[in-house]
N, C-alpha and C. Protein backbone atom coordinates (compact mmCIF):
# COMPACT_ATOMS: atom_id res chain seq x y z
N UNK A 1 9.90 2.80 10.35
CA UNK A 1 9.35 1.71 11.12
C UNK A 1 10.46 1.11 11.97
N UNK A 2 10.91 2.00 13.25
CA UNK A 2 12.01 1.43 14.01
C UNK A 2 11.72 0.05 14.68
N UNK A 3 10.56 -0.33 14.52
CA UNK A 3 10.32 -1.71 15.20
C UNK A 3 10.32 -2.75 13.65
N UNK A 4 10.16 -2.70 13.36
CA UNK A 4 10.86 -3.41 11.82
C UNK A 4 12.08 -3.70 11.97
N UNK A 5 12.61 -2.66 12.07
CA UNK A 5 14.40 -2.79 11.70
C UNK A 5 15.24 -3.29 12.69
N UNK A 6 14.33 -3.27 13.73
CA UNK A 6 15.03 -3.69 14.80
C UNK A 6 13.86 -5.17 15.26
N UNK A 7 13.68 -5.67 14.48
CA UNK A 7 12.72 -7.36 14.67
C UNK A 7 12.06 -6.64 15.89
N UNK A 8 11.36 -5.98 16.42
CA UNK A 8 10.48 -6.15 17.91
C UNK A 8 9.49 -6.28 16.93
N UNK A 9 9.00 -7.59 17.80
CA UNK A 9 7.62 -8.68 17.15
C UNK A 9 6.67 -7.88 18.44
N UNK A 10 7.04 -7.48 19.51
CA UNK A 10 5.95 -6.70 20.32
C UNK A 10 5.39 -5.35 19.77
N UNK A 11 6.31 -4.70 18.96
CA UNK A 11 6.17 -3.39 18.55
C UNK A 11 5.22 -3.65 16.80
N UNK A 12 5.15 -4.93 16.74
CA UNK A 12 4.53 -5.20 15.15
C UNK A 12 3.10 -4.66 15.01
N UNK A 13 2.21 -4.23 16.30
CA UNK A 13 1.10 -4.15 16.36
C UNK A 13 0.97 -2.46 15.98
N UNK A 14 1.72 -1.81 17.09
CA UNK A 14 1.70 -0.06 17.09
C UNK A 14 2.05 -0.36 15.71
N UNK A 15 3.39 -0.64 15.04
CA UNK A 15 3.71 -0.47 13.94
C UNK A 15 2.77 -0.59 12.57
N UNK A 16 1.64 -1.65 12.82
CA UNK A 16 0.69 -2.00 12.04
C UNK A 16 -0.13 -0.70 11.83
N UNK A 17 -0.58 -0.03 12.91
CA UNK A 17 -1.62 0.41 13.38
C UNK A 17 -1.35 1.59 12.72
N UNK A 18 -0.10 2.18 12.82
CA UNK A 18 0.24 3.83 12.00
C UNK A 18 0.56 3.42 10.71
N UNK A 19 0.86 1.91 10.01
CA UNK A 19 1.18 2.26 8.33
C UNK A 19 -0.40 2.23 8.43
N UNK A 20 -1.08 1.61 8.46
CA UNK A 20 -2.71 1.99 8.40
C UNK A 20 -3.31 3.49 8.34
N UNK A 21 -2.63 4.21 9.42
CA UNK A 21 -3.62 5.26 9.71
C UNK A 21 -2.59 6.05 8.75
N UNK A 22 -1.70 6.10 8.02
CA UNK A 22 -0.93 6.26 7.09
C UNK A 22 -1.56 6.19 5.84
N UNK A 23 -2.08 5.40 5.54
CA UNK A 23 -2.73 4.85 4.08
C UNK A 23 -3.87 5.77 4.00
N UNK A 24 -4.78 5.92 5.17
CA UNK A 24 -5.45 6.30 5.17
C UNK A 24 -5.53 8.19 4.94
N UNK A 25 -4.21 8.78 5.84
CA UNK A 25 -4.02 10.32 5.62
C UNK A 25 -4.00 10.22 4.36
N UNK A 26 -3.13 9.54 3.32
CA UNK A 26 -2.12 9.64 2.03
C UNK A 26 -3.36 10.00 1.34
N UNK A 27 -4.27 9.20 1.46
CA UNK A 27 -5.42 9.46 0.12
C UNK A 27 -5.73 11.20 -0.06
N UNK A 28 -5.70 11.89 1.41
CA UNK A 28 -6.01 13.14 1.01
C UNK A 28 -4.92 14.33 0.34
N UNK A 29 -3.58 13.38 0.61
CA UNK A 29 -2.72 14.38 -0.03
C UNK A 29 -2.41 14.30 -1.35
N UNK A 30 -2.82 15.66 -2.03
CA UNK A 30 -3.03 15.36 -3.52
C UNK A 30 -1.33 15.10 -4.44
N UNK A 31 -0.52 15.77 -3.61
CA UNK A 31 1.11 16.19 -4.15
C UNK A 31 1.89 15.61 -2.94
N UNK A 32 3.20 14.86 -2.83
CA UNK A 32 3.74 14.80 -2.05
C UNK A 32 4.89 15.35 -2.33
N UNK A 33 5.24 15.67 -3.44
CA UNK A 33 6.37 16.71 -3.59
C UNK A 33 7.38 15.99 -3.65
N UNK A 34 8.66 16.60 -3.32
CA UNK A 34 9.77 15.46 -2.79
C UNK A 34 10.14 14.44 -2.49
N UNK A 35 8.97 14.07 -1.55
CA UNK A 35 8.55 13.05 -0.43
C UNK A 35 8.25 11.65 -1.26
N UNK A 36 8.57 10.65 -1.11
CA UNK A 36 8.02 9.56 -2.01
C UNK A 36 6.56 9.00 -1.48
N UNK A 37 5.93 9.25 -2.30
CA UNK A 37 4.10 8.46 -1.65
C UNK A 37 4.41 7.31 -0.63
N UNK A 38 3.18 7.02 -0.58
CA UNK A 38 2.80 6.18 0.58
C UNK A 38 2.78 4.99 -0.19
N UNK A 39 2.59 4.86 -1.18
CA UNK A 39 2.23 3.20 -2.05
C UNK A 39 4.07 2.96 -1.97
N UNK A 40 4.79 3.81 -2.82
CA UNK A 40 6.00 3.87 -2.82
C UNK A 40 7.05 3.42 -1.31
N UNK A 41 6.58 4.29 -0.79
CA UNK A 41 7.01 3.75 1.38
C UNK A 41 6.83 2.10 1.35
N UNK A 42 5.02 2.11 0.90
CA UNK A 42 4.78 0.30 1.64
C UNK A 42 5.98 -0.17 0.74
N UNK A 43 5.91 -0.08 -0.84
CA UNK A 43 6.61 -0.79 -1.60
C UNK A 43 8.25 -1.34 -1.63
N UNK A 44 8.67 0.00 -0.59
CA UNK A 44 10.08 -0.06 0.00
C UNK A 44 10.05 -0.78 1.37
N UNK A 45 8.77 -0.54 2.05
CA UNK A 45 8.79 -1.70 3.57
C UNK A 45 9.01 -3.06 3.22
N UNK A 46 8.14 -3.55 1.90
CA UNK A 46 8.13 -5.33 1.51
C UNK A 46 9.42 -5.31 1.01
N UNK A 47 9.97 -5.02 0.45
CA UNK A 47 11.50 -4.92 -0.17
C UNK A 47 12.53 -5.36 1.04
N UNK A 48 12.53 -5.00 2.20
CA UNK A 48 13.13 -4.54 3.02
C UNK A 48 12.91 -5.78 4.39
N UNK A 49 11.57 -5.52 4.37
CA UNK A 49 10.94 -6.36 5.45
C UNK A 49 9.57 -7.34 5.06
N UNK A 50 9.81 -7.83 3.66
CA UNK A 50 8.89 -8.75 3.11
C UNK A 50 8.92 -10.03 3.94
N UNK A 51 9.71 -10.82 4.86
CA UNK A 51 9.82 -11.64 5.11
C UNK A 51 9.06 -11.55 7.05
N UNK A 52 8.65 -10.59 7.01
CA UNK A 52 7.64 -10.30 8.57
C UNK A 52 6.79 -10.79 8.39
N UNK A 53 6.23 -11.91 8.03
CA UNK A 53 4.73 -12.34 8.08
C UNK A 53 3.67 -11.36 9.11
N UNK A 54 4.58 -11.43 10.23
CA UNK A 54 3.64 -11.28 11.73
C UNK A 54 3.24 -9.91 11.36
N UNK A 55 4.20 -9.21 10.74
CA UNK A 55 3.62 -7.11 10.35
C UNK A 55 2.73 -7.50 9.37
N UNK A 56 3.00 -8.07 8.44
CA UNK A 56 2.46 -7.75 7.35
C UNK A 56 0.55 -8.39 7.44
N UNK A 57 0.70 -9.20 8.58
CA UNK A 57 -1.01 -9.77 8.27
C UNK A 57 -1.40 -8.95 9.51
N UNK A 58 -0.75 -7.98 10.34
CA UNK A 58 -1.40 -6.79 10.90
C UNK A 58 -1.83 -5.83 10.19
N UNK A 59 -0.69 -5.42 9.19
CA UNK A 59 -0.59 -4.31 8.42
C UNK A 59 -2.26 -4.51 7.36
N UNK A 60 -2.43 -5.68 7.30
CA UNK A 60 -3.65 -5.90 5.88
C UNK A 60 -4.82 -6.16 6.57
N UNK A 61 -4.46 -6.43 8.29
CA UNK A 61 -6.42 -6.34 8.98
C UNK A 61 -7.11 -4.96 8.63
């Protein structure tokens, strides 16, 4: 989420819009292998960037 890390409050929307359509692929993948899940990802975004209000009440429309 390069607009995270770099505060663009303009980019909070695109950014919203793909952890969404994100959540949504994850359900069909049964194994991620290597890869850390998608619950795991969000769980490392709030860690990281818990203090974005402005992503995070995009991220939950």
């Amino acid at each position: 989420m390069h607009g995270l890390t770099r505060s663009r409050v303009t980019r909070y929307h695109y950014a919203a819009e793909h952890l969404v359509a994100c959540a949504r692929l994850a359900r069909d993948i049964p194994d991620f292998g290597a890869f850390e899940t998608h619950d795991a990802y969000v769980a490392r975004l709030k860690e990281e960037h818990g203090r974005k209000f402005g992503f995070w009440s995009l991220a939950a429309a």
